[in-house]
N, C-alpha and C. Protein backbone atom coordinates (compact mmCIF):
# COMPACT_ATOMS: atom_id res chain seq x y z
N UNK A 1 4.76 37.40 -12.24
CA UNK A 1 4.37 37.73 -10.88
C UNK A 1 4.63 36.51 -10.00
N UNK A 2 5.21 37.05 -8.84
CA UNK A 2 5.77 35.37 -7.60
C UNK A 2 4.18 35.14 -6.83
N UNK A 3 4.10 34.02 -6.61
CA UNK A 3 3.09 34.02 -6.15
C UNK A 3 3.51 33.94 -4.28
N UNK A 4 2.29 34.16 -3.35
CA UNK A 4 2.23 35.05 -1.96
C UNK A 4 3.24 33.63 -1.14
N UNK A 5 2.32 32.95 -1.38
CA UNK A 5 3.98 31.66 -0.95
C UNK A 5 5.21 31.70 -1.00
N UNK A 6 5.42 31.62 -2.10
CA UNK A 6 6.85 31.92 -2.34
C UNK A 6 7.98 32.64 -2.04
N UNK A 7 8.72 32.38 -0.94
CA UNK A 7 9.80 32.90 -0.47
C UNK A 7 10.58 34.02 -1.20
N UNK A 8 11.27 33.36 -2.06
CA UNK A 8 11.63 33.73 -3.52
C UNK A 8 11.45 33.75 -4.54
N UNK A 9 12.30 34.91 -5.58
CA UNK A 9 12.09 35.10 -6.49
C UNK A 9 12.81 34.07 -7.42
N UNK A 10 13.75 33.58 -7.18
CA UNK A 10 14.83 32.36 -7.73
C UNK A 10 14.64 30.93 -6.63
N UNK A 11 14.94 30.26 -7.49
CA UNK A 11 15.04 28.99 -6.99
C UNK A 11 16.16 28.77 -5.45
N UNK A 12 15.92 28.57 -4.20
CA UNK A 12 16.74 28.03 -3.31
C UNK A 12 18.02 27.29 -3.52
N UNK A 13 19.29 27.80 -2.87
CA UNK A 13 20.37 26.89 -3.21
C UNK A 13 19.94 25.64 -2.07
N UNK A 14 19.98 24.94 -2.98
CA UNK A 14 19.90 23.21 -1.79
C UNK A 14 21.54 23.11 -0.66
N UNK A 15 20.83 22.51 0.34
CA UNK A 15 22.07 22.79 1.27
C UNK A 15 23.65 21.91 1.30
N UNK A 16 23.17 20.70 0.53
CA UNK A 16 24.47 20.22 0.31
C UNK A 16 25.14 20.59 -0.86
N UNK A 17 24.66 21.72 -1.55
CA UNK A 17 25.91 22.59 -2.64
C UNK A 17 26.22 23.10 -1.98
N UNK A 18 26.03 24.01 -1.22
CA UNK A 18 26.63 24.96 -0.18
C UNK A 18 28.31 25.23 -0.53
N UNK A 19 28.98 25.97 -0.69
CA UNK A 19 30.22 26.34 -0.17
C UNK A 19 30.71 26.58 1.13
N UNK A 20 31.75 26.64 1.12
CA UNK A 20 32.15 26.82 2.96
C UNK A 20 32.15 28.25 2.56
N UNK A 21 32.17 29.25 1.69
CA UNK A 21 32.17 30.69 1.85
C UNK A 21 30.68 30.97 2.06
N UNK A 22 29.57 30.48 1.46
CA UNK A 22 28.14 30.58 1.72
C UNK A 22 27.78 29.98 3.23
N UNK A 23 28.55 28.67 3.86
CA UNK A 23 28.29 28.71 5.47
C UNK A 23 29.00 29.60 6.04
N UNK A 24 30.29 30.34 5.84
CA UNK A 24 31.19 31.12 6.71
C UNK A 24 29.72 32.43 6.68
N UNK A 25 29.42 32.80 5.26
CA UNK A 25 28.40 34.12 5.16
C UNK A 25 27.37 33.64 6.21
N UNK A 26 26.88 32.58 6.50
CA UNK A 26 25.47 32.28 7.33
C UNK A 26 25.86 32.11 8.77
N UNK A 27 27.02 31.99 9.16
CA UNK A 27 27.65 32.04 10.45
C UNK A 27 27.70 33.47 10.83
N UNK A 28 28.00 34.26 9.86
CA UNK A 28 28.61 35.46 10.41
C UNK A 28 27.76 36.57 10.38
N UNK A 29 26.55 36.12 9.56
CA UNK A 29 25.40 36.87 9.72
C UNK A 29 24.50 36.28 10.72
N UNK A 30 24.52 35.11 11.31
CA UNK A 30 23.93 34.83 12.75
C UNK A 30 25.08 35.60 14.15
N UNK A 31 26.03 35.74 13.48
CA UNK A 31 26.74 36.02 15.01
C UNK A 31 25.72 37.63 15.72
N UNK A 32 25.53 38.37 14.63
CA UNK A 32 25.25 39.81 15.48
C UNK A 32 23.66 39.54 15.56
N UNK A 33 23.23 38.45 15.94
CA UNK A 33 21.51 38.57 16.06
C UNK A 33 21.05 38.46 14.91
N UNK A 34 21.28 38.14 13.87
CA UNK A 34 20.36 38.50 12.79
C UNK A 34 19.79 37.03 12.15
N UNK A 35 17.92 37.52 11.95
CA UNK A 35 17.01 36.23 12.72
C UNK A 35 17.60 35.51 10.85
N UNK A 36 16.70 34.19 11.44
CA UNK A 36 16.47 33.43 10.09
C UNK A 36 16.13 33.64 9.03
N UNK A 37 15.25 34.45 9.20
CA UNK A 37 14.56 34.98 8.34
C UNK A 37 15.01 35.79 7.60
N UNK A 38 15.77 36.79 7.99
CA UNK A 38 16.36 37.80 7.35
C UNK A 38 18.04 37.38 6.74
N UNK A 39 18.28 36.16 7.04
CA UNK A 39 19.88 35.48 6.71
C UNK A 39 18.99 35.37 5.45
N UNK A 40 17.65 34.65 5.55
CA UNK A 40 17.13 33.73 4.31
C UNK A 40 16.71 34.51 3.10
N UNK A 41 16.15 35.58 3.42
CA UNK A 41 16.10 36.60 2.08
C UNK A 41 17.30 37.52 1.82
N UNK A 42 18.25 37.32 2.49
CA UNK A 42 19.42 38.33 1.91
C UNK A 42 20.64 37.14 1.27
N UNK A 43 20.28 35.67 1.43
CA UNK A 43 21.51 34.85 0.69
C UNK A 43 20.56 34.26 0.07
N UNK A 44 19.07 34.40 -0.07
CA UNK A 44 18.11 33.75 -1.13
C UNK A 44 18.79 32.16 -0.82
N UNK A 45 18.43 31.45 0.25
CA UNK A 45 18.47 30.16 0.56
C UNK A 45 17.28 30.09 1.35
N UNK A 46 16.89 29.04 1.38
CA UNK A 46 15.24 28.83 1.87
C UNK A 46 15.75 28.44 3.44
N UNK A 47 14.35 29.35 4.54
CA UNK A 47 14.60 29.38 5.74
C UNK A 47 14.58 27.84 6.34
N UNK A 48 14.70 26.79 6.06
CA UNK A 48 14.86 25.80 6.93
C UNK A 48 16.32 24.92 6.65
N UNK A 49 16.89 25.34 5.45
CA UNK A 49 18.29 25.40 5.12
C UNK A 49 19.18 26.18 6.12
N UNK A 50 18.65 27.65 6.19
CA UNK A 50 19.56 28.19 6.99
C UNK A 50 19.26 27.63 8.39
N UNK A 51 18.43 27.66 9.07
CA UNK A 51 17.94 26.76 10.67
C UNK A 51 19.06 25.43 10.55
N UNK A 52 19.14 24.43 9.34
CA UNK A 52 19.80 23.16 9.61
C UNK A 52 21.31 23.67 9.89
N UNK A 53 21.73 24.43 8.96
CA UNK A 53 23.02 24.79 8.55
C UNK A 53 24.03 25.31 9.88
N UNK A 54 22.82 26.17 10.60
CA UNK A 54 23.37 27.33 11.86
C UNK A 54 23.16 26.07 12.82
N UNK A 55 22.42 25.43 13.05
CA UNK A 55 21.85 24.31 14.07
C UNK A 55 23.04 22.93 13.91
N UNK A 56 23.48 22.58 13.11
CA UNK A 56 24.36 21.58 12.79
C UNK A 56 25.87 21.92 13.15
N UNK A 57 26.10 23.06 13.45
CA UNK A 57 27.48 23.74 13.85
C UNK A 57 26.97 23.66 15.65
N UNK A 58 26.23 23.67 15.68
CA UNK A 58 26.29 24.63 16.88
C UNK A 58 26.34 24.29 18.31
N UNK A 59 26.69 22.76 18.33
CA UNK A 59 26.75 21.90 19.19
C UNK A 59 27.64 21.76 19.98
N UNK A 60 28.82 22.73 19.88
CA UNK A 60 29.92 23.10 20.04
C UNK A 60 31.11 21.84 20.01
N UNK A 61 31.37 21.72 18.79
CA UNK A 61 32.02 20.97 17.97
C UNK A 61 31.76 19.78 17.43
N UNK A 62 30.57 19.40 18.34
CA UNK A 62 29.90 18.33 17.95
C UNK A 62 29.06 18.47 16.51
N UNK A 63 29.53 17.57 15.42
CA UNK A 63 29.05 17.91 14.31
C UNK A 63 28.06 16.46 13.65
N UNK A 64 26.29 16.80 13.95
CA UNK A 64 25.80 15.78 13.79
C UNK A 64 25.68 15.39 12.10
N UNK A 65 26.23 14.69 11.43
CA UNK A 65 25.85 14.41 10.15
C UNK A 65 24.79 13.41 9.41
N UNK A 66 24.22 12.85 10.14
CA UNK A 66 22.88 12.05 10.02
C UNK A 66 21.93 12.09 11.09
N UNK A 67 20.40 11.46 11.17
CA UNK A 67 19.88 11.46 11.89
C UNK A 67 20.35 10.56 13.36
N UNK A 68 19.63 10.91 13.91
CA UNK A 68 20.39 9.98 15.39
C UNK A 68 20.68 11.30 16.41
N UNK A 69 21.02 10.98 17.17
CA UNK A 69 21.86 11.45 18.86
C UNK A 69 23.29 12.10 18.31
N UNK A 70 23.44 13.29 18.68
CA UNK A 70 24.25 14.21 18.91
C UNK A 70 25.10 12.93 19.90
N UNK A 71 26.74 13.06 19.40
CA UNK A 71 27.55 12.41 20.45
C UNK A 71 27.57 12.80 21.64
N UNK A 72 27.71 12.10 22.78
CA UNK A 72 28.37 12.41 23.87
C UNK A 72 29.45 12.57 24.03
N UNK A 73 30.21 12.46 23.46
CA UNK A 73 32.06 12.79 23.09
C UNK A 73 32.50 13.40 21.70
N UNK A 74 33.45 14.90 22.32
CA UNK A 74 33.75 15.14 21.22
C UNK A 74 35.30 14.97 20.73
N UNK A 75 35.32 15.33 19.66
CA UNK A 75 36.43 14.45 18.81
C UNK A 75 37.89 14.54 19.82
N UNK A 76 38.17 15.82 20.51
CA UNK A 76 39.24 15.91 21.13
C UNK A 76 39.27 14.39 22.37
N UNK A 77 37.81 14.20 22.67
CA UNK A 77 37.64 13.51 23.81
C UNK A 77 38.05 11.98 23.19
N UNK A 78 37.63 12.03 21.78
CA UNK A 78 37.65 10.13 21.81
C UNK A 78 39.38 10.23 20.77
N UNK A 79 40.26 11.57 20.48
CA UNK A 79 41.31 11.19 20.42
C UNK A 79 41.94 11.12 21.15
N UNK A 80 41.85 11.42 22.64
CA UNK A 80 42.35 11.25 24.08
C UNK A 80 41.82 9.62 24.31
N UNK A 81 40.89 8.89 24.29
CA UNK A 81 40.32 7.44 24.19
C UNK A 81 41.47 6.86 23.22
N UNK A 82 42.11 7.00 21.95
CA UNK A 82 42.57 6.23 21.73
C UNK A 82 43.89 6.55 21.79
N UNK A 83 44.33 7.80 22.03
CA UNK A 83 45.78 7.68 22.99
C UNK A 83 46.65 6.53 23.97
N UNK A 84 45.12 6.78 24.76
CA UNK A 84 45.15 5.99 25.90
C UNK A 84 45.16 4.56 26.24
N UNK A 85 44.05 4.08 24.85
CA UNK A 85 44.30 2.66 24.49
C UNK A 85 45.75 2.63 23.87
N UNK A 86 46.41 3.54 23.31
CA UNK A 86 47.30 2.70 22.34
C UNK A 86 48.40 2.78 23.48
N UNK A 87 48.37 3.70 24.34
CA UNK A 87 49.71 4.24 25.03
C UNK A 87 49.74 2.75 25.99
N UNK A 88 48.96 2.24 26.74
CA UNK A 88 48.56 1.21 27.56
C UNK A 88 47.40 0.32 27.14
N UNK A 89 47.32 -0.98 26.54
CA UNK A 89 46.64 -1.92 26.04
C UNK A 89 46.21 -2.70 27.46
N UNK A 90 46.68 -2.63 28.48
CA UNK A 90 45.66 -3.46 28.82
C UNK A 90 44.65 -2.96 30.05
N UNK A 91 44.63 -1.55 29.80
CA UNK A 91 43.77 -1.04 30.64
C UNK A 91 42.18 -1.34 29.69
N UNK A 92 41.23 -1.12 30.71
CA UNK A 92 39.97 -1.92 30.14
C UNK A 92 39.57 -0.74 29.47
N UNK A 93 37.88 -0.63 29.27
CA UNK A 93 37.05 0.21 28.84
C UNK A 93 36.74 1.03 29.70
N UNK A 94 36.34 0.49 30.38
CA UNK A 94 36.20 1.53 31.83
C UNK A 94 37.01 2.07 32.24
N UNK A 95 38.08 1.93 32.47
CA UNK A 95 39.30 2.73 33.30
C UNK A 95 39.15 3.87 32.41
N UNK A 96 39.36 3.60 30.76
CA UNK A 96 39.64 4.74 29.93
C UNK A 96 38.63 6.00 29.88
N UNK A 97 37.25 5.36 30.32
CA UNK A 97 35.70 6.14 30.14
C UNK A 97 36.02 6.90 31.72
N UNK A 98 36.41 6.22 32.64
CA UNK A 98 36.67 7.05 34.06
C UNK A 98 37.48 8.40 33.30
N UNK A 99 38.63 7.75 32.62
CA UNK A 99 39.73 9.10 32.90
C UNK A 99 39.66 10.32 31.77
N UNK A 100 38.78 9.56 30.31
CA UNK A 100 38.73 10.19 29.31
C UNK A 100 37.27 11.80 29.95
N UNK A 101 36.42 10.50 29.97
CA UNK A 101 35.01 11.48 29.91
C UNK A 101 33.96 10.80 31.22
N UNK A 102 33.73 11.11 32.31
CA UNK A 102 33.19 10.68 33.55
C UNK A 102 31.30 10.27 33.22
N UNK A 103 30.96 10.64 32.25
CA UNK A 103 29.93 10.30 31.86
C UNK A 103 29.35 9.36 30.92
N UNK A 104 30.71 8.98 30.52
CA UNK A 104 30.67 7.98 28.85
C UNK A 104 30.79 6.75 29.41
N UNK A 105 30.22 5.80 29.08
CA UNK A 105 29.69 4.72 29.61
C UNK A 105 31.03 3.58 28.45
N UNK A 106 31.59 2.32 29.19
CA UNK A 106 32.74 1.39 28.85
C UNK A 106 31.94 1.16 26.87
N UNK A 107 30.69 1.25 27.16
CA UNK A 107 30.51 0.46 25.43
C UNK A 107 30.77 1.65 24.08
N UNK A 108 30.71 3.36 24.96
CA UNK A 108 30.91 4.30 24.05
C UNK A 108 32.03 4.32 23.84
N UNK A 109 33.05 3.72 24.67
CA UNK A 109 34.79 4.08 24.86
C UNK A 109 35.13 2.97 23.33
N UNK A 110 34.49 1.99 23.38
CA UNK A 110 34.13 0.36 22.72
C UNK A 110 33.89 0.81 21.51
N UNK A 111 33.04 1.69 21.25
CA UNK A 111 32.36 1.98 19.75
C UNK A 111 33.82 2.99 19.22
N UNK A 112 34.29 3.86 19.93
CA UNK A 112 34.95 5.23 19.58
C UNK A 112 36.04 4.61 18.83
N UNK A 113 36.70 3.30 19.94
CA UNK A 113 37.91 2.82 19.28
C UNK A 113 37.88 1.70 18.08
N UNK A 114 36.37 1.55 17.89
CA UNK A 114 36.41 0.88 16.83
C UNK A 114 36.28 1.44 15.40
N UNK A 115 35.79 2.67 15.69
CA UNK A 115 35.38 3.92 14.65
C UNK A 115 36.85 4.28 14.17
N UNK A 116 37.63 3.85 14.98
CA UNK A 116 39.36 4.44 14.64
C UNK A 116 40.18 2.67 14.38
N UNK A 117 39.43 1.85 14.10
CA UNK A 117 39.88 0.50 13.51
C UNK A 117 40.83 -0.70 14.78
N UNK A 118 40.69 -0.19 15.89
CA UNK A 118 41.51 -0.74 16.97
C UNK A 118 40.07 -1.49 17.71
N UNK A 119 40.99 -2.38 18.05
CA UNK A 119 40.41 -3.67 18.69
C UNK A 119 41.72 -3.84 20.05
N UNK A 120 40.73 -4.06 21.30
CA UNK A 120 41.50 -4.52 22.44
C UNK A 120 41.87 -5.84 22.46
């Protein structure tokens, strides 16, 4: 007998086994409305797995993989940042944060191109 707690009848798949066919299934059963709850007893994954899983996509492309701040730039934006550095070296940080992303401040332009191994 399961006891009244217990979600399930089997043990939860933990979320970093996951397959990309088990996230494509949890994507595509959130697309038509269908709550957490009910993703969570029909793929028998425990409901705060499915919340991270649907919540970690959904940033619209922004994909947070540790704790911290969701980027302010997404990947299309900081491979346009280092286009731009490489195409013209001696434009600054700023010029590039004006033309890349109007909100990204000269030290994010600073971090992006160092994340891609370039130094001004």
């Amino acid at each position: 007998m399961t006891s009244i707690l217990c979600s399930h009848d089997t043990q939860p798949i933990p979320s970093e086994h996951f397959s990309e066919f088990t996230r494509g299934r949890t994507f595509g059963l959130h697309e038509p409305q269908m709550s957490y709850c009910q993703i969570s007893h029909l793929l028998e994954i425990s409901l705060n797995t499915v919340k991270d899983t649907i919540l970690k996509e959904d940033q619209d492309g922004k994909e947070r993989k540790c704790r911290g701040r969701y980027p302010k730039t997404t990947m299309l934006q900081d491979d346009a940042m280092v286009e731009d550095a490489l195409s013209n070296r001696n434009t600054s940080y700023s010029e590039i944060a004006n033309k890349v992303a109007a909100s990204v401040s000269a030290m994010t332009v600073r971090r992006r191109l160092a994340q891609k191994h370039l130094k001004k």
